[in-house]
PDB file of N, CA and C in Angstrom:
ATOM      1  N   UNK A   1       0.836  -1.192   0.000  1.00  0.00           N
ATOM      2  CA  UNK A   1       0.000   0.000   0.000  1.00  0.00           C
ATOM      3  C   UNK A   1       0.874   1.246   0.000  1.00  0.00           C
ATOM      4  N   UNK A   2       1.924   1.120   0.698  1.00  0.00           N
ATOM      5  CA  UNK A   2       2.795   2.154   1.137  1.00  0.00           C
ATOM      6  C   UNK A   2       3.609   2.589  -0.601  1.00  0.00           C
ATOM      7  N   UNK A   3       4.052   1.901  -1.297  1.00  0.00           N
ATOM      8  CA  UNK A   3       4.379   1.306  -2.742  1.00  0.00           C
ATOM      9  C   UNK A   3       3.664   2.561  -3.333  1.00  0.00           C
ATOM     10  N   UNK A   4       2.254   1.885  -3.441  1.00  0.00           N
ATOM     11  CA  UNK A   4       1.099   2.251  -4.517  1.00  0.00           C
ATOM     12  C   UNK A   4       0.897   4.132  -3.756  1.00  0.00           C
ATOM     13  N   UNK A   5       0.999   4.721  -2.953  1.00  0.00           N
ATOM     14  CA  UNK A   5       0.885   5.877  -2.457  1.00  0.00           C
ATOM     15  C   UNK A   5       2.065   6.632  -2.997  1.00  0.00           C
ATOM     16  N   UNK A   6       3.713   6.204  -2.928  1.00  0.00           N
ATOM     17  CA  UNK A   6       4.805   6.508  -2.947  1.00  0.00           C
ATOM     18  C   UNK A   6       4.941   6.657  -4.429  1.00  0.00           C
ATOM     19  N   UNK A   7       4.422   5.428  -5.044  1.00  0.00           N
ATOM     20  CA  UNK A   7       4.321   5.692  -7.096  1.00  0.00           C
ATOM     21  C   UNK A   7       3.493   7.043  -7.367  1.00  0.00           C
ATOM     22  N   UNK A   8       2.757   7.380  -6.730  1.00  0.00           N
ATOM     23  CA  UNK A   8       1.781   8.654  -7.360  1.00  0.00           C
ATOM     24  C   UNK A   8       1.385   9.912  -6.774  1.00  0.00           C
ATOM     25  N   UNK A   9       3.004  10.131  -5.482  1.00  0.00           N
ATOM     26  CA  UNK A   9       2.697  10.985  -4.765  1.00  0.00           C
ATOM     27  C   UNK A   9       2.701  12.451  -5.501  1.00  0.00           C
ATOM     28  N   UNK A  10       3.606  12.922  -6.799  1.00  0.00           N
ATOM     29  CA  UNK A  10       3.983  13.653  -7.168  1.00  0.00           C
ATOM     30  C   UNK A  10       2.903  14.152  -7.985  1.00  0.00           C
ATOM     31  N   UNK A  11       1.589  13.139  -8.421  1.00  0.00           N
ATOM     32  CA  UNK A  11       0.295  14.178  -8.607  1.00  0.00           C
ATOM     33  C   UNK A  11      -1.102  14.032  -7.324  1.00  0.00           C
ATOM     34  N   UNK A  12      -0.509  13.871  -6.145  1.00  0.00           N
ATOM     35  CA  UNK A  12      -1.209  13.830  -5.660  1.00  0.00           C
ATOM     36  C   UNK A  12      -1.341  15.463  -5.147  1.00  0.00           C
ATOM     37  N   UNK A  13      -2.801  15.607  -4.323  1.00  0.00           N
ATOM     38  CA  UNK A  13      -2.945  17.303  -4.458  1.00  0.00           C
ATOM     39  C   UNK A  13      -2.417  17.410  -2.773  1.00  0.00           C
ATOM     40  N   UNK A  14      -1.588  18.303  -2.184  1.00  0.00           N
ATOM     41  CA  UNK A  14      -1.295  18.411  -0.890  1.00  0.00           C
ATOM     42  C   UNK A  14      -2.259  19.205  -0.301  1.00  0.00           C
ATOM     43  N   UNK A  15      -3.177  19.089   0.462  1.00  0.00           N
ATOM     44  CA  UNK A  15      -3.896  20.156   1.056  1.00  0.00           C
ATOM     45  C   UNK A  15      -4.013  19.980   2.706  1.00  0.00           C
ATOM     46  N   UNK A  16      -3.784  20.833   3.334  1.00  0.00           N
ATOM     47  CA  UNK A  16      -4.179  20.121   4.827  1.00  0.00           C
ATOM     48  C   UNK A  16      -5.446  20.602   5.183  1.00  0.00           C
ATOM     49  N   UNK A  17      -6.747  20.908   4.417  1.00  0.00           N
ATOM     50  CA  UNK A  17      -7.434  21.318   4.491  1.00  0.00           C
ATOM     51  C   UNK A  17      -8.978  20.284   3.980  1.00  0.00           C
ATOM     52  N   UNK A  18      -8.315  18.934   3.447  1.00  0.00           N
ATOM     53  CA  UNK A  18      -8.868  17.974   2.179  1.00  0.00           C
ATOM     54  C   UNK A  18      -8.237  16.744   2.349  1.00  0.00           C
ATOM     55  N   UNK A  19      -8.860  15.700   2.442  1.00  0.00           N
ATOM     56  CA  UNK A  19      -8.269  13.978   2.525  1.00  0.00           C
ATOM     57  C   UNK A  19      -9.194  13.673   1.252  1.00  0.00           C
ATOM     58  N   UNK A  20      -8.255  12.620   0.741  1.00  0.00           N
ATOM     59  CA  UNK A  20      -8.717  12.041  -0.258  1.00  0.00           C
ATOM     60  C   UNK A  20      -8.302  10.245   0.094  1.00  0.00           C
ATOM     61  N   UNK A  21      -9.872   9.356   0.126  1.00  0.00           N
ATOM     62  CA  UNK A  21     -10.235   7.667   0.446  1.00  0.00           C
ATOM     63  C   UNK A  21      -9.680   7.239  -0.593  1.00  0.00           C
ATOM     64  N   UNK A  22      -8.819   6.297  -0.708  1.00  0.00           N
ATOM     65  CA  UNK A  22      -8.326   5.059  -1.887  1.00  0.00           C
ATOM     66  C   UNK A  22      -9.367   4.091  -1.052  1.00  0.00           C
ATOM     67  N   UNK A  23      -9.834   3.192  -2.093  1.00  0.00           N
ATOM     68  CA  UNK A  23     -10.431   1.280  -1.979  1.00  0.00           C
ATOM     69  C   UNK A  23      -9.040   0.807  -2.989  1.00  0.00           C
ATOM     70  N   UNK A  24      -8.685  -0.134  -2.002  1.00  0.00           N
ATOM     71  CA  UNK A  24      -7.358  -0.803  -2.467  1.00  0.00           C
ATOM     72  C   UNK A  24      -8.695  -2.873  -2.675  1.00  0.00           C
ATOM     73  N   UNK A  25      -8.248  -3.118  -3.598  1.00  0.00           N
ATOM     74  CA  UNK A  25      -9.126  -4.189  -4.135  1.00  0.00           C
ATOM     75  C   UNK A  25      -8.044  -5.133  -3.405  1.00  0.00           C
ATOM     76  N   UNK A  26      -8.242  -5.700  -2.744  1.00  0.00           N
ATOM     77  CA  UNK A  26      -7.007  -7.196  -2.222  1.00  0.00           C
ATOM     78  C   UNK A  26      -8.120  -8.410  -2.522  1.00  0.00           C
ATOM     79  N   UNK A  27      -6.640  -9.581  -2.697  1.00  0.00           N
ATOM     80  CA  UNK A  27      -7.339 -11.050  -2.585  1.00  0.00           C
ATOM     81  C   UNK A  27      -6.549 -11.534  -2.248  1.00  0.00           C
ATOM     82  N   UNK A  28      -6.626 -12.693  -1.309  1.00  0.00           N
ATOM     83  CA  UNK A  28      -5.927 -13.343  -0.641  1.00  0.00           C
ATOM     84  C   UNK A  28      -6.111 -15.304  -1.003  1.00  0.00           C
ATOM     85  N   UNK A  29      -4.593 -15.577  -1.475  1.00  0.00           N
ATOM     86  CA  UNK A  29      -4.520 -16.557  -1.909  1.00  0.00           C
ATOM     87  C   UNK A  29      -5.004 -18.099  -1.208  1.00  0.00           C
ATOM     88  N   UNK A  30      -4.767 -19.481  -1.025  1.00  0.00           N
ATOM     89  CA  UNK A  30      -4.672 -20.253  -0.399  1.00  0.00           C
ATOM     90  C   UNK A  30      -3.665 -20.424   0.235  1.00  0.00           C
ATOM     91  N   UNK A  31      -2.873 -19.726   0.322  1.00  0.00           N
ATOM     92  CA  UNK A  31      -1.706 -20.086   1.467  1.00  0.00           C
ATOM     93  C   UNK A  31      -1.769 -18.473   2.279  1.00  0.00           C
ATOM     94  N   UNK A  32      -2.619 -17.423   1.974  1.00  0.00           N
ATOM     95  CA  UNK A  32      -3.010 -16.472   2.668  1.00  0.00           C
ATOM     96  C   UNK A  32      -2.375 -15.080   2.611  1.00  0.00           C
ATOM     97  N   UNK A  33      -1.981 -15.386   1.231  1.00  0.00           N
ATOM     98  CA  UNK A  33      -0.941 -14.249   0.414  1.00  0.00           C
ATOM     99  C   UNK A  33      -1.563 -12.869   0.089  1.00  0.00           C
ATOM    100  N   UNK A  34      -1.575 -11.987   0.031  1.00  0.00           N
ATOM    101  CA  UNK A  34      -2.671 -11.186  -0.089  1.00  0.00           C
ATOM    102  C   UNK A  34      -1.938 -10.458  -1.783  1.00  0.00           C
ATOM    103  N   UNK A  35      -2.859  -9.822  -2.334  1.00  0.00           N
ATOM    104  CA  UNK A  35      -2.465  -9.748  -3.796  1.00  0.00           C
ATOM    105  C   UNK A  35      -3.507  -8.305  -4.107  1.00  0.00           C
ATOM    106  N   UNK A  36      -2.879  -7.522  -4.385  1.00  0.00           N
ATOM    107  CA  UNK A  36      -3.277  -6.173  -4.976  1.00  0.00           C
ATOM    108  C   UNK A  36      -4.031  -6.558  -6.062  1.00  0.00           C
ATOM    109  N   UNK A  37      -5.020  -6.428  -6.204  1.00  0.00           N
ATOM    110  CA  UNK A  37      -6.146  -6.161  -7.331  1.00  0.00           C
ATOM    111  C   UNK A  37      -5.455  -5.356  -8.251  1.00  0.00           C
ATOM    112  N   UNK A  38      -6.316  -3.772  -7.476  1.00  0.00           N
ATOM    113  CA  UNK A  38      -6.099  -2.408  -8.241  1.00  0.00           C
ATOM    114  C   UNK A  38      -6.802  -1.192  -6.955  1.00  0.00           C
ATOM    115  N   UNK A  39      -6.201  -0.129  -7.356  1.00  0.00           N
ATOM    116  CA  UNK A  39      -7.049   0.872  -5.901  1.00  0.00           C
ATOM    117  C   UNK A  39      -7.530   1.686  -6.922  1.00  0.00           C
ATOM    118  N   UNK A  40      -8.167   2.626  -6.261  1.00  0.00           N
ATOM    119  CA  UNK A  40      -9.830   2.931  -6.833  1.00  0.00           C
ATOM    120  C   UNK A  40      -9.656   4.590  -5.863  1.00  0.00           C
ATOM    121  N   UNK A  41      -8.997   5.318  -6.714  1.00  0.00           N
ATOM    122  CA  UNK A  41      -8.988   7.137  -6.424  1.00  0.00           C
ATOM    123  C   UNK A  41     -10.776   7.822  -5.837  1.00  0.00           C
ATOM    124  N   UNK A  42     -11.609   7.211  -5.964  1.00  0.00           N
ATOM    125  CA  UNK A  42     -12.922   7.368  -6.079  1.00  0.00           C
ATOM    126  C   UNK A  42     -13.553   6.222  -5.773  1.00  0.00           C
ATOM    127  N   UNK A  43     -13.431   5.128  -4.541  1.00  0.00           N
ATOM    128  CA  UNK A  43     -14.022   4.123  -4.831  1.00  0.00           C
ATOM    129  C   UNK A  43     -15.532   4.518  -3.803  1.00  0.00           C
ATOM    130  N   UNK A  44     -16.220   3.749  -4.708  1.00  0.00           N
ATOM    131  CA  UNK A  44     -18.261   3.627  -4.115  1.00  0.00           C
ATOM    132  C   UNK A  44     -18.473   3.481  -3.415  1.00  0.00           C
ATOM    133  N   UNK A  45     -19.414   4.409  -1.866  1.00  0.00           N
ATOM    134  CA  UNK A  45     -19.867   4.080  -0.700  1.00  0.00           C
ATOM    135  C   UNK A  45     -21.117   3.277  -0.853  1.00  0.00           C
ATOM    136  N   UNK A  46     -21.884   3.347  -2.315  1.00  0.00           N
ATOM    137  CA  UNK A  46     -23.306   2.699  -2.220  1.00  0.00           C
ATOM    138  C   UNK A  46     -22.971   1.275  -1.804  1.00  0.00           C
ATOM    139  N   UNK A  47     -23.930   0.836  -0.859  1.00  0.00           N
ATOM    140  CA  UNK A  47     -24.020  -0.862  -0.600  1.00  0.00           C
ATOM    141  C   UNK A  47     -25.431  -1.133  -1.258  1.00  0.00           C
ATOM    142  N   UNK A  48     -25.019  -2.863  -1.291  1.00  0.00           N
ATOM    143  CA  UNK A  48     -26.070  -3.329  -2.027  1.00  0.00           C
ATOM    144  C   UNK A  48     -26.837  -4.090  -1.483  1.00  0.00           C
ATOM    145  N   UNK A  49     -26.022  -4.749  -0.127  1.00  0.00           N
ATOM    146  CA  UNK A  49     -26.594  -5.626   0.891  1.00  0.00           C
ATOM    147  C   UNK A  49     -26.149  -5.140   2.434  1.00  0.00           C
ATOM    148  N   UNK A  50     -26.714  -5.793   3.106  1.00  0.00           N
ATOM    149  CA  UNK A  50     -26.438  -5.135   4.726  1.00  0.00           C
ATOM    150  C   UNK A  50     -25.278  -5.671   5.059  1.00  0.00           C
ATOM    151  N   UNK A  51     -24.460  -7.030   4.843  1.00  0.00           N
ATOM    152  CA  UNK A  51     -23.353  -6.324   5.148  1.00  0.00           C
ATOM    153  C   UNK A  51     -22.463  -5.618   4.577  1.00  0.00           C
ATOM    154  N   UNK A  52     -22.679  -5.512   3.113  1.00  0.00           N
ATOM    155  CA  UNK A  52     -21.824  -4.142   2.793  1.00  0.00           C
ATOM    156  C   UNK A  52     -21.718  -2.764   3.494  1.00  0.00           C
ATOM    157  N   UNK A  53     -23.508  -2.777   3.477  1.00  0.00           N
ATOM    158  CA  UNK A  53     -23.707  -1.199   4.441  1.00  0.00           C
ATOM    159  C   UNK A  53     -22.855  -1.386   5.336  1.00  0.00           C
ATOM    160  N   UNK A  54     -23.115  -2.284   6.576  1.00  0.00           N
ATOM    161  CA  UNK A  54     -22.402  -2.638   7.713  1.00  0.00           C
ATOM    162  C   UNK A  54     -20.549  -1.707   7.572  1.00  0.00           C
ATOM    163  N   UNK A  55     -20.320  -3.055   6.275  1.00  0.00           N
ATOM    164  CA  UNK A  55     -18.759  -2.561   6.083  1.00  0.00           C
ATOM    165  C   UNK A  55     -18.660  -0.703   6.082  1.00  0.00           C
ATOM    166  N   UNK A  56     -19.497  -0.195   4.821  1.00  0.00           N
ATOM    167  CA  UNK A  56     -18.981   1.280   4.532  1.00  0.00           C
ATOM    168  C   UNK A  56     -19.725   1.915   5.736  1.00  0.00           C
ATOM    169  N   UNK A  57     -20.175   1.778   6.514  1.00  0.00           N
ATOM    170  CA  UNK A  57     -20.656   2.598   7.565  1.00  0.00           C
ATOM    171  C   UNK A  57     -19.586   2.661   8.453  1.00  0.00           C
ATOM    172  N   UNK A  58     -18.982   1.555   8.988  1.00  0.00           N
ATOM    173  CA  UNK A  58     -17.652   1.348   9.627  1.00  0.00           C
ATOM    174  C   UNK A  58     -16.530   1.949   9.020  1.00  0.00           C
ATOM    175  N   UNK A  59     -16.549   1.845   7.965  1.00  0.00           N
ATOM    176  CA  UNK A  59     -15.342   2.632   7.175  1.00  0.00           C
ATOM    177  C   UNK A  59     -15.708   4.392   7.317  1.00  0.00           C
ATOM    178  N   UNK A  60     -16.575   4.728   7.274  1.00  0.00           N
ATOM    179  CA  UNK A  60     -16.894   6.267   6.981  1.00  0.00           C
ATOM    180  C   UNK A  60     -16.946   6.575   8.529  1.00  0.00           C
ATOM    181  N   UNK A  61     -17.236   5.873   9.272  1.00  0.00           N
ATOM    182  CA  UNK A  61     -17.245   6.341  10.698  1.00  0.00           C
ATOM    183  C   UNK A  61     -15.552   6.228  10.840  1.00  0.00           C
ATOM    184  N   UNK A  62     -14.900   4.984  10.872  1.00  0.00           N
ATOM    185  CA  UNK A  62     -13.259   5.094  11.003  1.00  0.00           C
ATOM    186  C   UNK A  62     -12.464   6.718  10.512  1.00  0.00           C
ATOM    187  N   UNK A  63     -13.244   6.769   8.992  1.00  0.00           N
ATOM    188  CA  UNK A  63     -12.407   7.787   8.422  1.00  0.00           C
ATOM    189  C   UNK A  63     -12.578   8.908   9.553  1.00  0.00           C
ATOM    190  N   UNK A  64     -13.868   9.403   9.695  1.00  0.00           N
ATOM    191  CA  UNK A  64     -14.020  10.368  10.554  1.00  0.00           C
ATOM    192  C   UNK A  64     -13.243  10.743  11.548  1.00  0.00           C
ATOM    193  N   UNK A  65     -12.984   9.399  12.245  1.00  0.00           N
ATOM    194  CA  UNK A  65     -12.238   9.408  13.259  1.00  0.00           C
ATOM    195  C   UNK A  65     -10.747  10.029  13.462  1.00  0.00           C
ATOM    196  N   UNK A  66     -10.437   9.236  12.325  1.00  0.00           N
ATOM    197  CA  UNK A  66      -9.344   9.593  11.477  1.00  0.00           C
ATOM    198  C   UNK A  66      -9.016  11.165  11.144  1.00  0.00           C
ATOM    199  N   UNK A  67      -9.959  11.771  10.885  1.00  0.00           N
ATOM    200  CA  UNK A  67      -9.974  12.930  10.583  1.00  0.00           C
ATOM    201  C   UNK A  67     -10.175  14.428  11.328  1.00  0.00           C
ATOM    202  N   UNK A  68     -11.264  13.856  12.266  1.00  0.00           N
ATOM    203  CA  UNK A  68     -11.252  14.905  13.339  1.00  0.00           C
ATOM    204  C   UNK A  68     -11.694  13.911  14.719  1.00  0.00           C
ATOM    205  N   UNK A  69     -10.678  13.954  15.469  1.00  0.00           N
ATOM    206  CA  UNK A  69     -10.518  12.659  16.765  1.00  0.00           C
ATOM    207  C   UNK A  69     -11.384  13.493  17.405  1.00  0.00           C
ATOM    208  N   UNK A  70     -11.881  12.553  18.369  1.00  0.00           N
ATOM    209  CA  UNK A  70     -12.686  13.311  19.164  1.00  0.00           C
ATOM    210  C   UNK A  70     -12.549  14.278  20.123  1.00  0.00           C
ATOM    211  N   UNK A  71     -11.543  14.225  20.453  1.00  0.00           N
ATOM    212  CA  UNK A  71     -10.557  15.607  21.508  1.00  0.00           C
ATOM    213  C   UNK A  71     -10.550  16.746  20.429  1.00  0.00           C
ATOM    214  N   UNK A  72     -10.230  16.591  19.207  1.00  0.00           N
ATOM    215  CA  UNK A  72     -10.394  18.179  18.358  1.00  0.00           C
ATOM    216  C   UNK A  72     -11.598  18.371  18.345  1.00  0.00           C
ATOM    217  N   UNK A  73     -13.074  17.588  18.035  1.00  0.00           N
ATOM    218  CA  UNK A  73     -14.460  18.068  18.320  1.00  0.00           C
ATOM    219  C   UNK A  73     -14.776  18.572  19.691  1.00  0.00           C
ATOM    220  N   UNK A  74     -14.231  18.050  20.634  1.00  0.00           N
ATOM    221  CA  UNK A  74     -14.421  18.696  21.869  1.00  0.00           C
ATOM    222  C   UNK A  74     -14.252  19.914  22.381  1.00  0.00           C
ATOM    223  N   UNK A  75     -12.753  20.020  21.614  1.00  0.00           N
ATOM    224  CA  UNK A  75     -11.982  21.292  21.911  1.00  0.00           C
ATOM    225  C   UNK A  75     -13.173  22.154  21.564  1.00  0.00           C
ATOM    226  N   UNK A  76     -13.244  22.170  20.071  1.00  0.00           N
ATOM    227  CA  UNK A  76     -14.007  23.119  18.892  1.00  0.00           C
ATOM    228  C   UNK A  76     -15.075  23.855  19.728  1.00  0.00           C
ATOM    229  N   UNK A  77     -16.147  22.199  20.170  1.00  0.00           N
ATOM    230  CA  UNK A  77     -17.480  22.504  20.948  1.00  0.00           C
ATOM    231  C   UNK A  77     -17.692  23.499  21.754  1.00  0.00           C
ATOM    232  N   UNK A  78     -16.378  23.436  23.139  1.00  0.00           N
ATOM    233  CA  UNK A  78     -15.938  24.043  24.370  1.00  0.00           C
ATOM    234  C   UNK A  78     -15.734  25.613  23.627  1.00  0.00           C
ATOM    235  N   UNK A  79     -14.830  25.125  22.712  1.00  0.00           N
ATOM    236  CA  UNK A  79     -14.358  27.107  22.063  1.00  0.00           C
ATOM    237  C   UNK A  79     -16.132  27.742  21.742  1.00  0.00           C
ATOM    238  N   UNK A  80     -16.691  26.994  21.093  1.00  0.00           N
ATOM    239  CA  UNK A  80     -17.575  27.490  20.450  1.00  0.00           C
ATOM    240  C   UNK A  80     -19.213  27.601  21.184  1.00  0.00           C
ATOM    241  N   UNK A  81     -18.948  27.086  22.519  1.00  0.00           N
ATOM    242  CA  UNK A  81     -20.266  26.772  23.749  1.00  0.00           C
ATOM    243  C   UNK A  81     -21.016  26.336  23.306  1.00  0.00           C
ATOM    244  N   UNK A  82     -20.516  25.386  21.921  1.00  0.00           N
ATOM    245  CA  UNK A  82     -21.894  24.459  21.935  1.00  0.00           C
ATOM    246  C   UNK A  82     -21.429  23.231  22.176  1.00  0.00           C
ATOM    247  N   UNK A  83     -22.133  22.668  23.533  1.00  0.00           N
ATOM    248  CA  UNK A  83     -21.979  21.750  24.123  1.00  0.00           C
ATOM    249  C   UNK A  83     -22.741  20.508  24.090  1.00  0.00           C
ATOM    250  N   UNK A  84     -24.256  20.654  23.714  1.00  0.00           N
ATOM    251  CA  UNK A  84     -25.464  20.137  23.604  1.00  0.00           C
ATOM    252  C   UNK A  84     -26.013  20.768  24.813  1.00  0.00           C
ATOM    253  N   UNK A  85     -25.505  20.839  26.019  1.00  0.00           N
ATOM    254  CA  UNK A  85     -26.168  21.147  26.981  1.00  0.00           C
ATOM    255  C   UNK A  85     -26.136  22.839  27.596  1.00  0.00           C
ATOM    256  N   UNK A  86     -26.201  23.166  28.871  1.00  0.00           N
ATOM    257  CA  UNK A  86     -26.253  24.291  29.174  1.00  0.00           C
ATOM    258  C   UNK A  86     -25.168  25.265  28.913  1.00  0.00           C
ATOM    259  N   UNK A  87     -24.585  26.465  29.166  1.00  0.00           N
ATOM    260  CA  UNK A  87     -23.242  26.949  28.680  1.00  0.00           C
ATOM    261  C   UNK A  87     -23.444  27.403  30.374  1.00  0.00           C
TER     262      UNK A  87
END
């Protein structure tokens, strides 16, 4: 994965303002080899069955996480007195 990021960093767009999701396609052999498909600059949140949903719901919640941890929403909240509750 680290490879496939490092081949195409030089058009990738730098922003610290903007993340951009790869879907990296893997398959994993009989002896448990795992094997790059192809990754997917744009890959599809639609599901078609529940556990797909399952999967991209978990994934879009991870990213989030990923993206603004919950100590920076807190901070924000506290700066901004919205707390849900009283100020």
């Amino acid at each position: 994965i680290v490879h496939t990021l490092k081949a195409c960093q030089s058009v990738m767009i730098n922003d610290r303002h903007c993340f951009e999701l790869y879907g990296y396609d893997i398959i994993v052999d009989d002896a448990l080899k795992p094997w790059l498909i192809e990754v997917n600059a744009s890959p599809s949140l639609s599901a078609t069955t529940h556990a797909d949903r399952r999967l991209k719901f978990q994934l879009i919640n991870d990213t989030i996480k990923c993206v603004a941890p919950k100590h920076w929403v807190s901070s924000a909240q506290k700066q901004s007195g919205a707390g849900g509750g009283p100020n």
